[in-house]
C-alpha atoms as a PDB file:
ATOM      1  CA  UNK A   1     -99.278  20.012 -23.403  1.00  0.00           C
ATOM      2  CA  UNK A   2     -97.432  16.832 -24.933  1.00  0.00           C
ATOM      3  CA  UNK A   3     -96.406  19.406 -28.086  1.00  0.00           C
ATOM      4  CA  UNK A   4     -94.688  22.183 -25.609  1.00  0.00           C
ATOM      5  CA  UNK A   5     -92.805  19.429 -23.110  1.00  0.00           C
ATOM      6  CA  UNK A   6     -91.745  17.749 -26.726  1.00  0.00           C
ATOM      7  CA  UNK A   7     -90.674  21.214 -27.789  1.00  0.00           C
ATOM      8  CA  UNK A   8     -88.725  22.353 -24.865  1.00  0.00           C
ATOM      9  CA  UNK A   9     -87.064  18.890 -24.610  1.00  0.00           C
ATOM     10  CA  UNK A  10     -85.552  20.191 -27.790  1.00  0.00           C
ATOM     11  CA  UNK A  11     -84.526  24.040 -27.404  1.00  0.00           C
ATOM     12  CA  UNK A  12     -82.582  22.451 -23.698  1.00  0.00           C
ATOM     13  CA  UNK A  13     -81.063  19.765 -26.100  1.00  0.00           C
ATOM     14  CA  UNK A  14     -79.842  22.489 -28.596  1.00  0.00           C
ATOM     15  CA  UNK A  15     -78.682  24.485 -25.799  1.00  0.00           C
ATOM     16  CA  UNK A  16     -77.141  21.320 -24.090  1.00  0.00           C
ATOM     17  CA  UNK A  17     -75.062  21.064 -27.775  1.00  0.00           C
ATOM     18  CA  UNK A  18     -73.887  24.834 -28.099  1.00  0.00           C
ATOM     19  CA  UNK A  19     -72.528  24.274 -25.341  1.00  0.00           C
ATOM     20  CA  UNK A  20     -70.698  21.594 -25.318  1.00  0.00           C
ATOM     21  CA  UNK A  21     -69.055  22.818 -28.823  1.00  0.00           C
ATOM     22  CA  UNK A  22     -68.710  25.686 -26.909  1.00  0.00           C
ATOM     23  CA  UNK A  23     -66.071  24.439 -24.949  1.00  0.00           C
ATOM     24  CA  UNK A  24     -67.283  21.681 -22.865  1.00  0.00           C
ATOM     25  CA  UNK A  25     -65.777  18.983 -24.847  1.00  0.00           C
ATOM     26  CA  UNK A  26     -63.469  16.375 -23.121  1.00  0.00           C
ATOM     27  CA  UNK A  27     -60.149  17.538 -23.899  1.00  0.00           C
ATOM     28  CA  UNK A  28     -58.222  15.352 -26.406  1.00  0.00           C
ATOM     29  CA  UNK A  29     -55.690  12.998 -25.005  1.00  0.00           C
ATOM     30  CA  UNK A  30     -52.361  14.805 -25.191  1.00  0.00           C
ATOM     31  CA  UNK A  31     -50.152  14.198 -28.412  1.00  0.00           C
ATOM     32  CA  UNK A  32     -46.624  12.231 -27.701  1.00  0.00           C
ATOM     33  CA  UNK A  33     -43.909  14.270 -28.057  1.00  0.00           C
ATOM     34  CA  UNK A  34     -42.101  12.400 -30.769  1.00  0.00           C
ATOM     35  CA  UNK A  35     -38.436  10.557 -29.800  1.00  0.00           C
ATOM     36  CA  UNK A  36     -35.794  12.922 -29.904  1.00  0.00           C
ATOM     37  CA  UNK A  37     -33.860  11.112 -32.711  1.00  0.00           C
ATOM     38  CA  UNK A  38     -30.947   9.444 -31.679  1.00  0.00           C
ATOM     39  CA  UNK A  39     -27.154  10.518 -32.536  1.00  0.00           C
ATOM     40  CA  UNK A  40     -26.380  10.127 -35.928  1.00  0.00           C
ATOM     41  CA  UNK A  41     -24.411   6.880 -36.710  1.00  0.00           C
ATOM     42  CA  UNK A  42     -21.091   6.894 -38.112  1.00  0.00           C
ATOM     43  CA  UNK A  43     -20.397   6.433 -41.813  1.00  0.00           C
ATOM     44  CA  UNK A  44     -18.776   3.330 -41.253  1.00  0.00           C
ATOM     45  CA  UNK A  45     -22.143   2.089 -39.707  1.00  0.00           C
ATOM     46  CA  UNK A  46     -23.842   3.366 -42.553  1.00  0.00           C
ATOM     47  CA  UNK A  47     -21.354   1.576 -45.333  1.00  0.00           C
ATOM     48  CA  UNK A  48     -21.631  -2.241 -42.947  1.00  0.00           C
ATOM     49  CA  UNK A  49     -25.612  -1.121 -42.918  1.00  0.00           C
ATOM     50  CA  UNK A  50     -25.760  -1.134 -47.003  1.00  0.00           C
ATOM     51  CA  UNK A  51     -23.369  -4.519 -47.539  1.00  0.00           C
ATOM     52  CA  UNK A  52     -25.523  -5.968 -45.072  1.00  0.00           C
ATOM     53  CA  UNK A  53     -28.852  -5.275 -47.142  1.00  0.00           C
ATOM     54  CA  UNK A  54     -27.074  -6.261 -50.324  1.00  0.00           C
ATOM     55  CA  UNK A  55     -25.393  -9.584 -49.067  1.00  0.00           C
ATOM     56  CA  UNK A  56     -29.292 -10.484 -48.301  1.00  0.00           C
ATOM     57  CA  UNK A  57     -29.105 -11.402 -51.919  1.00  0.00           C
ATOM     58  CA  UNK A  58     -27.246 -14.366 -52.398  1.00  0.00           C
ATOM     59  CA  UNK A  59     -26.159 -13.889 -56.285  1.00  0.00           C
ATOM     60  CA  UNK A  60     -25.015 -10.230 -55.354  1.00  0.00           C
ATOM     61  CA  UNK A  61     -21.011  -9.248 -56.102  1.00  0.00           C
ATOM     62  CA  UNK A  62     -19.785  -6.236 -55.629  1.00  0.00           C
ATOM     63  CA  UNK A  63     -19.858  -3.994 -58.905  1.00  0.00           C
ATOM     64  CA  UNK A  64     -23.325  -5.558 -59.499  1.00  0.00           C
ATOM     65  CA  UNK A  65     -26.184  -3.265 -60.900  1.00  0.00           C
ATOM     66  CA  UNK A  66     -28.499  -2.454 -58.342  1.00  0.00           C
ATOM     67  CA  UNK A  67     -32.081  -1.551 -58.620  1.00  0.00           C
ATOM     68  CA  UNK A  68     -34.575   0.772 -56.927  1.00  0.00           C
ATOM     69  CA  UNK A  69     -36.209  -1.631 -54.924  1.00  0.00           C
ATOM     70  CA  UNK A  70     -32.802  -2.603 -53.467  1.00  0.00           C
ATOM     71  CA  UNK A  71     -31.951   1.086 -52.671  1.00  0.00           C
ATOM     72  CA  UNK A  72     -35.010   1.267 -51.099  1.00  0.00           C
ATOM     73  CA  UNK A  73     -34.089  -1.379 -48.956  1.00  0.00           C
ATOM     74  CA  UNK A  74     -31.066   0.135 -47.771  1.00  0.00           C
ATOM     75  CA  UNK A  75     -32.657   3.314 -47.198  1.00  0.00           C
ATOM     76  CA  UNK A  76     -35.310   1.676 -44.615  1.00  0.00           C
ATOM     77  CA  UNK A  77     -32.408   0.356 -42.810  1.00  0.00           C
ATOM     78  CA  UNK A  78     -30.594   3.409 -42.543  1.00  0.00           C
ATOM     79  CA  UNK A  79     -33.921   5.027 -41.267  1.00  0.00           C
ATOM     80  CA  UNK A  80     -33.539   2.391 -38.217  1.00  0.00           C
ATOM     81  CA  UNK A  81     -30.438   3.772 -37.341  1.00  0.00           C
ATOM     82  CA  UNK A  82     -31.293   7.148 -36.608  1.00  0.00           C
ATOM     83  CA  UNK A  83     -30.712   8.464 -40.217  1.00  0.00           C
ATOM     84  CA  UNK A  84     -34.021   8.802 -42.045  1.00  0.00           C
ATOM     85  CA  UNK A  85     -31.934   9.850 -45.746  1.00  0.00           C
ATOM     86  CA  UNK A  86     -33.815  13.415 -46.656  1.00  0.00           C
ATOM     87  CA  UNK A  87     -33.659  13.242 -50.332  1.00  0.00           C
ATOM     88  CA  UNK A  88     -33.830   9.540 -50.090  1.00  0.00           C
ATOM     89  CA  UNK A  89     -36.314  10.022 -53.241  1.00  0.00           C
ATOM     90  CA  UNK A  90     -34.253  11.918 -55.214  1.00  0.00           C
ATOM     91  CA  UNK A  91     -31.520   9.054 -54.474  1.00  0.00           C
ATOM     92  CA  UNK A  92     -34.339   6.494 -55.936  1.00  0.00           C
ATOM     93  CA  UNK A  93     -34.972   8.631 -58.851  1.00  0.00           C
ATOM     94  CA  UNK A  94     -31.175   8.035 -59.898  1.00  0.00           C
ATOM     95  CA  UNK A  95     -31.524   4.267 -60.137  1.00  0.00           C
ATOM     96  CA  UNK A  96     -33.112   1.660 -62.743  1.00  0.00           C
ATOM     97  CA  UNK A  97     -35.785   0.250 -61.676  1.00  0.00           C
ATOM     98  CA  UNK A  98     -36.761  -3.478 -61.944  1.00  0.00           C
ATOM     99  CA  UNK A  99     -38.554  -3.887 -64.899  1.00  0.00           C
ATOM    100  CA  UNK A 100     -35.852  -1.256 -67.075  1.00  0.00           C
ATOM    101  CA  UNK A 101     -34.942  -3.051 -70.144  1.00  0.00           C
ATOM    102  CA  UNK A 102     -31.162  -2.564 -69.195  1.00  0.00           C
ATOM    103  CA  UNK A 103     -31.966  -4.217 -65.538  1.00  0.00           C
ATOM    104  CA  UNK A 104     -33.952  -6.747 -66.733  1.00  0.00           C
ATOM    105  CA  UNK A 105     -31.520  -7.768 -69.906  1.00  0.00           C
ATOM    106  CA  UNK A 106     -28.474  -7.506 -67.162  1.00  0.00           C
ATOM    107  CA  UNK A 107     -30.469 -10.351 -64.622  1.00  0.00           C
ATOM    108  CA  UNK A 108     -30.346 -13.000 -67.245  1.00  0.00           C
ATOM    109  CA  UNK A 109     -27.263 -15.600 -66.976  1.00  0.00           C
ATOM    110  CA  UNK A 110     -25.794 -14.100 -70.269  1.00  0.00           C
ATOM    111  CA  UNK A 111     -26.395 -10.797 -68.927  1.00  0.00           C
ATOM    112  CA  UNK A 112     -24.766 -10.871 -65.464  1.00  0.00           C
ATOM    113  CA  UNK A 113     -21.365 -12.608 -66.843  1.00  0.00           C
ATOM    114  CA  UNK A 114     -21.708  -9.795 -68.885  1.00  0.00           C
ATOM    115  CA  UNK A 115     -22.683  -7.134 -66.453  1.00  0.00           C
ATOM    116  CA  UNK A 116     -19.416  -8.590 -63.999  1.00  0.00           C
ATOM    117  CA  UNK A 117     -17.034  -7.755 -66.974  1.00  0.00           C
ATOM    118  CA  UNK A 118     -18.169  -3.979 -67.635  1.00  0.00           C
ATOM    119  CA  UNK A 119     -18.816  -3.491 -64.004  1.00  0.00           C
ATOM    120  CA  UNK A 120     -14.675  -3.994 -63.805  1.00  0.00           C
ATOM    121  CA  UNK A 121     -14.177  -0.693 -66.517  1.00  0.00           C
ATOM    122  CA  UNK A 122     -14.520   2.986 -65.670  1.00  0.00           C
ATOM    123  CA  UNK A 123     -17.552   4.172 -67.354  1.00  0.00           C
ATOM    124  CA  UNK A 124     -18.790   0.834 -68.310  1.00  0.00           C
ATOM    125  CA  UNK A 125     -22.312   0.919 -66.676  1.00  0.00           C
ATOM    126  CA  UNK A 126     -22.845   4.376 -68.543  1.00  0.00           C
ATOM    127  CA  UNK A 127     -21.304   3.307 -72.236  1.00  0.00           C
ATOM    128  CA  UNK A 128     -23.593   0.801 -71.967  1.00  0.00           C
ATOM    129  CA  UNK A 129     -26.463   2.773 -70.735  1.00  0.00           C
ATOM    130  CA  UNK A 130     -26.091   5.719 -73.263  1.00  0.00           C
ATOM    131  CA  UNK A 131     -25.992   2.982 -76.182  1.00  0.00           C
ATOM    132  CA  UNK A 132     -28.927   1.283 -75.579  1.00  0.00           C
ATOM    133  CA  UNK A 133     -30.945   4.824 -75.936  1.00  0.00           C
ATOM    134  CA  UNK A 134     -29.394   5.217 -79.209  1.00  0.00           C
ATOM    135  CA  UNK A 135     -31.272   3.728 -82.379  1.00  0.00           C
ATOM    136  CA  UNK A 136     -30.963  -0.136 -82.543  1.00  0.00           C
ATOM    137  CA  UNK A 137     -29.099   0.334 -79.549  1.00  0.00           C
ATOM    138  CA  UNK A 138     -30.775  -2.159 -77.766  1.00  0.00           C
ATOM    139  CA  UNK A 139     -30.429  -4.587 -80.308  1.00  0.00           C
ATOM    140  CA  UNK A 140     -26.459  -3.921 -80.460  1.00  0.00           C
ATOM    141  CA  UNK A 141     -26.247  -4.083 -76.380  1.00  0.00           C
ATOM    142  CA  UNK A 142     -28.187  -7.363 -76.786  1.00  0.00           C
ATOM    143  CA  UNK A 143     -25.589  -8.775 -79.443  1.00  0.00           C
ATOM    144  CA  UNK A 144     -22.681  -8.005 -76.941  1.00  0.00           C
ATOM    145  CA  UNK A 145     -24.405  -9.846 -74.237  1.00  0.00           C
ATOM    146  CA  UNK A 146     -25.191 -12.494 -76.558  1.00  0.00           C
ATOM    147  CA  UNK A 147     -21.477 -12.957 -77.839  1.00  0.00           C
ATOM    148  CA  UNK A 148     -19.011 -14.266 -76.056  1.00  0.00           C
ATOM    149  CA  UNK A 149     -16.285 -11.723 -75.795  1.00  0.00           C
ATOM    150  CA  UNK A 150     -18.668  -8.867 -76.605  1.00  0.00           C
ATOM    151  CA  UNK A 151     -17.901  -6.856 -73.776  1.00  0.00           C
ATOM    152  CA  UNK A 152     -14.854  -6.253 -75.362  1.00  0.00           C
ATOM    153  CA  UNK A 153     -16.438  -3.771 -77.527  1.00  0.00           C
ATOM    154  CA  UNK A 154     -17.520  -1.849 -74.351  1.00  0.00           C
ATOM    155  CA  UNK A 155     -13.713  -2.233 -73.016  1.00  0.00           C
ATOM    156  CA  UNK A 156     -12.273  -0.846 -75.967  1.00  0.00           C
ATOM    157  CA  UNK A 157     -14.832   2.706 -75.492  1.00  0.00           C
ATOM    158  CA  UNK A 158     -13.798   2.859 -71.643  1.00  0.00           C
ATOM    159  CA  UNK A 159      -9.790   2.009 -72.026  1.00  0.00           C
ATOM    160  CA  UNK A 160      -8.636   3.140 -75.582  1.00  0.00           C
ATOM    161  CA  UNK A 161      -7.760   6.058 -77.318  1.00  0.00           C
ATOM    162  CA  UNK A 162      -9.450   4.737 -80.046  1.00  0.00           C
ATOM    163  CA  UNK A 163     -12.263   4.022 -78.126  1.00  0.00           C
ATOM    164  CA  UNK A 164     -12.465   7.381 -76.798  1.00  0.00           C
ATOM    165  CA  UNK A 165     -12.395   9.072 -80.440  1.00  0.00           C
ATOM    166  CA  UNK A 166     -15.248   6.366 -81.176  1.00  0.00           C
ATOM    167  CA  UNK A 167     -17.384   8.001 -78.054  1.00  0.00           C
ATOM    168  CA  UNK A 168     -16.365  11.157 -79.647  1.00  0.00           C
ATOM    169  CA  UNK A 169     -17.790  10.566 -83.111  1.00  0.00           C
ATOM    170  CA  UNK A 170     -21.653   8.686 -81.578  1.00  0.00           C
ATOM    171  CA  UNK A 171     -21.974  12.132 -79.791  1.00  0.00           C
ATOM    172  CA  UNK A 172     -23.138  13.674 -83.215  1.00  0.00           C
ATOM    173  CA  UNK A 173     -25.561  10.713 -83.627  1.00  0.00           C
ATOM    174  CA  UNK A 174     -29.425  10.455 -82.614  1.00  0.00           C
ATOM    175  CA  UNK A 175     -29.227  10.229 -78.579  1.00  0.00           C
ATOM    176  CA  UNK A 176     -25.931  10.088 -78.459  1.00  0.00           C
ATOM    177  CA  UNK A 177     -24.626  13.552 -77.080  1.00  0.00           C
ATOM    178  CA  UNK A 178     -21.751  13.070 -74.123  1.00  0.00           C
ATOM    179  CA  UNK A 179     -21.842   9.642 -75.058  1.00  0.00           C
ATOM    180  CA  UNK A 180     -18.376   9.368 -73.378  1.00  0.00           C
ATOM    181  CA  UNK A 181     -19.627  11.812 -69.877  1.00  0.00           C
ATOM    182  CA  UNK A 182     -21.090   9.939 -66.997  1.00  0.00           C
ATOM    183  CA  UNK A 183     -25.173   9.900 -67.162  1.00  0.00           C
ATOM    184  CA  UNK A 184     -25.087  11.100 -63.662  1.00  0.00           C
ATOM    185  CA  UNK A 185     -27.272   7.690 -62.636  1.00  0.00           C
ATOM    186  CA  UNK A 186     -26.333   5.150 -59.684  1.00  0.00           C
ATOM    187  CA  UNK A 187     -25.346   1.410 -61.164  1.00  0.00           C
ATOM    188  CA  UNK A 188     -23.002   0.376 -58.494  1.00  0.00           C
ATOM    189  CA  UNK A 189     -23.090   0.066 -54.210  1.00  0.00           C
ATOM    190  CA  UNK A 190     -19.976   2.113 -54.689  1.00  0.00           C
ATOM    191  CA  UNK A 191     -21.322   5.010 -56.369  1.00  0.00           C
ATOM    192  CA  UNK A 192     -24.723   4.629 -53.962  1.00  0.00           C
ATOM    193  CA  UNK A 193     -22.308   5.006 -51.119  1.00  0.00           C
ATOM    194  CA  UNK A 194     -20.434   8.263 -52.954  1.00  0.00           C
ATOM    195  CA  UNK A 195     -23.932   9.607 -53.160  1.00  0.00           C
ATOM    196  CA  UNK A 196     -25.120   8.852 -49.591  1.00  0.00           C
ATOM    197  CA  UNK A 197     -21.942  10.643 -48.040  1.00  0.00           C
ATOM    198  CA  UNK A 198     -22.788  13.331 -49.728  1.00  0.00           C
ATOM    199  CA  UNK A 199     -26.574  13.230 -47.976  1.00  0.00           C
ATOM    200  CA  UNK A 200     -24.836  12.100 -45.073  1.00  0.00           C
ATOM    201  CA  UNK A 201     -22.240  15.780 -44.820  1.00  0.00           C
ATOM    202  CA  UNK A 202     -25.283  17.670 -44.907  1.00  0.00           C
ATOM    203  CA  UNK A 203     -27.038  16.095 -42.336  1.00  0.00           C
ATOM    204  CA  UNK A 204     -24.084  16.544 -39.769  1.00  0.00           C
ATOM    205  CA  UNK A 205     -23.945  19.839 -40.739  1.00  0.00           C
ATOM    206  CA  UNK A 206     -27.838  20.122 -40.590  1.00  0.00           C
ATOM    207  CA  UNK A 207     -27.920  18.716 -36.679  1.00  0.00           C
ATOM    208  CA  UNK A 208     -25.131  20.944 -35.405  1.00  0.00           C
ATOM    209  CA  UNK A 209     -26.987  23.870 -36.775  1.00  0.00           C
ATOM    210  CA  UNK A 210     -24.597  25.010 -39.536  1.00  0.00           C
ATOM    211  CA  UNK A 211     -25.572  26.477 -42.310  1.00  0.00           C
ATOM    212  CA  UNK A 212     -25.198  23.222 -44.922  1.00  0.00           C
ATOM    213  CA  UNK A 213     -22.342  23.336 -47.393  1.00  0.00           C
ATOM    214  CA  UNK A 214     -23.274  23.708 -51.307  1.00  0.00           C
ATOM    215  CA  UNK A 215     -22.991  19.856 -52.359  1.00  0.00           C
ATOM    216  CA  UNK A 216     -21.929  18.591 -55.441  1.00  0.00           C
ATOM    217  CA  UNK A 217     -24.756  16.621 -56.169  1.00  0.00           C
ATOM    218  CA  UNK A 218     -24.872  14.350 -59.491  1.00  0.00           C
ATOM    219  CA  UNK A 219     -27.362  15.629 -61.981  1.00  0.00           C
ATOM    220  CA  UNK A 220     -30.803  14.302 -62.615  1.00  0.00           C
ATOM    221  CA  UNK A 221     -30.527  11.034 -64.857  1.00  0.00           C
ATOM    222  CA  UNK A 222     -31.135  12.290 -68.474  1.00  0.00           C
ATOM    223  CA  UNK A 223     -34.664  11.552 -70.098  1.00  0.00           C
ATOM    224  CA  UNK A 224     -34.482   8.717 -72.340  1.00  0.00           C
ATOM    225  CA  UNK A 225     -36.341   8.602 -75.330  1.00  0.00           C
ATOM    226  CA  UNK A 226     -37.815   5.177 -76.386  1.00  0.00           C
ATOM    227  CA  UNK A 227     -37.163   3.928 -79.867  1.00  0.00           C
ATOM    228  CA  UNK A 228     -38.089   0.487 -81.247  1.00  0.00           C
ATOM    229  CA  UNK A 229     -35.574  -1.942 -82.800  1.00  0.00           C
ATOM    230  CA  UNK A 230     -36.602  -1.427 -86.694  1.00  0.00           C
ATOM    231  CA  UNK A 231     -35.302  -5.402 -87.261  1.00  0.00           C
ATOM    232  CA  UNK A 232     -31.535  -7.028 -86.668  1.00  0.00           C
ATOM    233  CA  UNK A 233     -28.581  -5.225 -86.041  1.00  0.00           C
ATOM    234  CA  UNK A 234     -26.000  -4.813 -88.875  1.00  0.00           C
ATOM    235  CA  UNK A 235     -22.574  -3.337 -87.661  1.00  0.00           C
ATOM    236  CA  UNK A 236     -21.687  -0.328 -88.572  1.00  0.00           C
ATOM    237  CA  UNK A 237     -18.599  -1.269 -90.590  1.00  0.00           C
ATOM    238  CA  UNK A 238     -17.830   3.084 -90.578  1.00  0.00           C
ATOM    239  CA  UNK A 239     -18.117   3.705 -87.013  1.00  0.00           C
ATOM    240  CA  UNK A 240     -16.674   0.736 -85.187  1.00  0.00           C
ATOM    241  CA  UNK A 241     -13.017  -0.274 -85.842  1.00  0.00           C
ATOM    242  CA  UNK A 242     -12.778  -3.088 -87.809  1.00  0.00           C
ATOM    243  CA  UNK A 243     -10.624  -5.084 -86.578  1.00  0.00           C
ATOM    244  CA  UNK A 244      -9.867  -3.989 -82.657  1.00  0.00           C
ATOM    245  CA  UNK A 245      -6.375  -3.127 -82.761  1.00  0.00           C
ATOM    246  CA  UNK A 246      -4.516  -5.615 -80.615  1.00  0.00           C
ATOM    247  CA  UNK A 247      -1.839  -2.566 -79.335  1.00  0.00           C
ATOM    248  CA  UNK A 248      -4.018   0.074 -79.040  1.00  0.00           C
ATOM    249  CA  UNK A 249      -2.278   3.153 -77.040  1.00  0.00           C
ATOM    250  CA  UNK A 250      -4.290   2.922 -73.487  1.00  0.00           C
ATOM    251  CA  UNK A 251      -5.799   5.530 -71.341  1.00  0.00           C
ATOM    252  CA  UNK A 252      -4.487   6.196 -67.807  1.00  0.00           C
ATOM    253  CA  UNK A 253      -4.666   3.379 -66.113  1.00  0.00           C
ATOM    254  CA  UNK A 254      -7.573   2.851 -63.794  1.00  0.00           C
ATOM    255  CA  UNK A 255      -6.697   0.921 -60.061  1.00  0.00           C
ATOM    256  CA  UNK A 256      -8.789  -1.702 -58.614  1.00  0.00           C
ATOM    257  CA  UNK A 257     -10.100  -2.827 -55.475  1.00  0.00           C
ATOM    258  CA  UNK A 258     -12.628  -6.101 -55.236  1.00  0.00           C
ATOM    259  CA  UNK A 259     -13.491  -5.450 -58.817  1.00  0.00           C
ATOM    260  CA  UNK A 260     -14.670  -2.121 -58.410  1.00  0.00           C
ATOM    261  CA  UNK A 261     -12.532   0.694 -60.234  1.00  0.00           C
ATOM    262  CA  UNK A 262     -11.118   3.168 -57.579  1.00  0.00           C
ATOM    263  CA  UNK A 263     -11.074   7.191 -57.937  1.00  0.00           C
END
């Protein structure tokens, strides 16, 4: 008697279960409708929002190198605002990071008196970026830092004639192809903020419903292959002019604003 009560405590207990995953379950508690996001704010907002990250830093200048951890920064702000960036990866992805040999070799004292004088030249963040991937190139990038006056060398690629035919010549040597094009990477809050408008277009575009304009977008940063200093740089007395000429015939001349070369 005790075995058949026990066993028809259990069949009502099964039953008692099917149906309750049947369709007596409590309902769940109803899902928040997530925030309409708010309008979009203007550019202007956006550009105050980024100088206000950076200026968090008090060593920062404008035409300073920035890194991905600072971009990232800026991005989380932006998000704050009502614009959460949609390729804000892809934006990361075009930055050094932190621990980059360029970044790191730029955040020393020697480096960032260095790093203010290229940051003045058109190009100079990607001369410098293209020779360092070339072999002993860090070595020769670490002798201009090193030198007082060596970012003269870098000048004379960025403003000469000379130094253009010089960019010319490295782009038949190991890594050095378009040595004189732009590497298509971020250095600069400038060019971050030339990259964000372009995010920024297709996002108005995107929230009034039209159908999103082809952008230009900057191409992914080039791979970089890794080679290892093979002992202490000797000039190349062939490729670089020796001496600079003092009156060399310039290139068109490149305007100025706060340090920053203007387009």
């Amino acid at each position: 008697m005790n075995s058949l009560r026990l066993l028809l405590a259990i069949v009502l207990l099964v039953f008692a279960g099917d149906s309750f995953a049947g369709g007596n379950k409590p309902p769940k508690p109803a899902t928040k409708d997530k925030p309409a996001a708010g309008p979009l704010p203007s550019f202007d907002l956006v550009t105050k929002q980024v100088q206000q990250v950076l200026a968090l830093d008090p060593d920062y200048q404008m035409g300073d190198l920035l890194t991905a951890p600072k971009v990232e920064q800026v991005l989380s702000k932006l998000a704050k605002t009502n614009w959460k960036v949609a390729d804000s990866r892809e934006i990361v992805k075009l930055v050094l990071s932190d621990n980059d040999w360029m970044a790191e070799r730029l955040s020393t004292a020697e480096g960032r008196d260095f790093m203010r004088h290229i940051a003045r030249l058109p190009g100079g963040y990607d001369r410098v970026d293209r020779l360092r991937d070339m072999p002993n190139g860090q070595s020769n990038v670490s002798d201009f830092i090193d030198s007082p006056g060596g970012y003269t060398m870098i000048e004379y690629m960025t403003t000469t004639r000379g130094g253009e035919n010089l960019g010319d010549q490295l782009s038949d040597a190991v890594n050095g192809a378009d040595f004189n094009k732009p590497t298509g990477r971020i250095y600069t809050e400038r060019e971050l903020l030339k990259r964000l408008k372009i995010s920024y277009d297709f996002e108005v575009d995107r929230r009034k419903g039209l159908e999103p304009k082809p952008t230009t977008k900057p191409g992914k940063p080039e791979s970089k292959t890794k080679w290892k200093s093979k002992g202490p740089w000797k000039p190349n007395r062939t490729a670089r002019p020796q001496p600079m000429p003092d009156a060399e015939e310039p290139m068109a001349p490149t305007e100025f604003q706060d340090g920053v070369p203007q387009s």
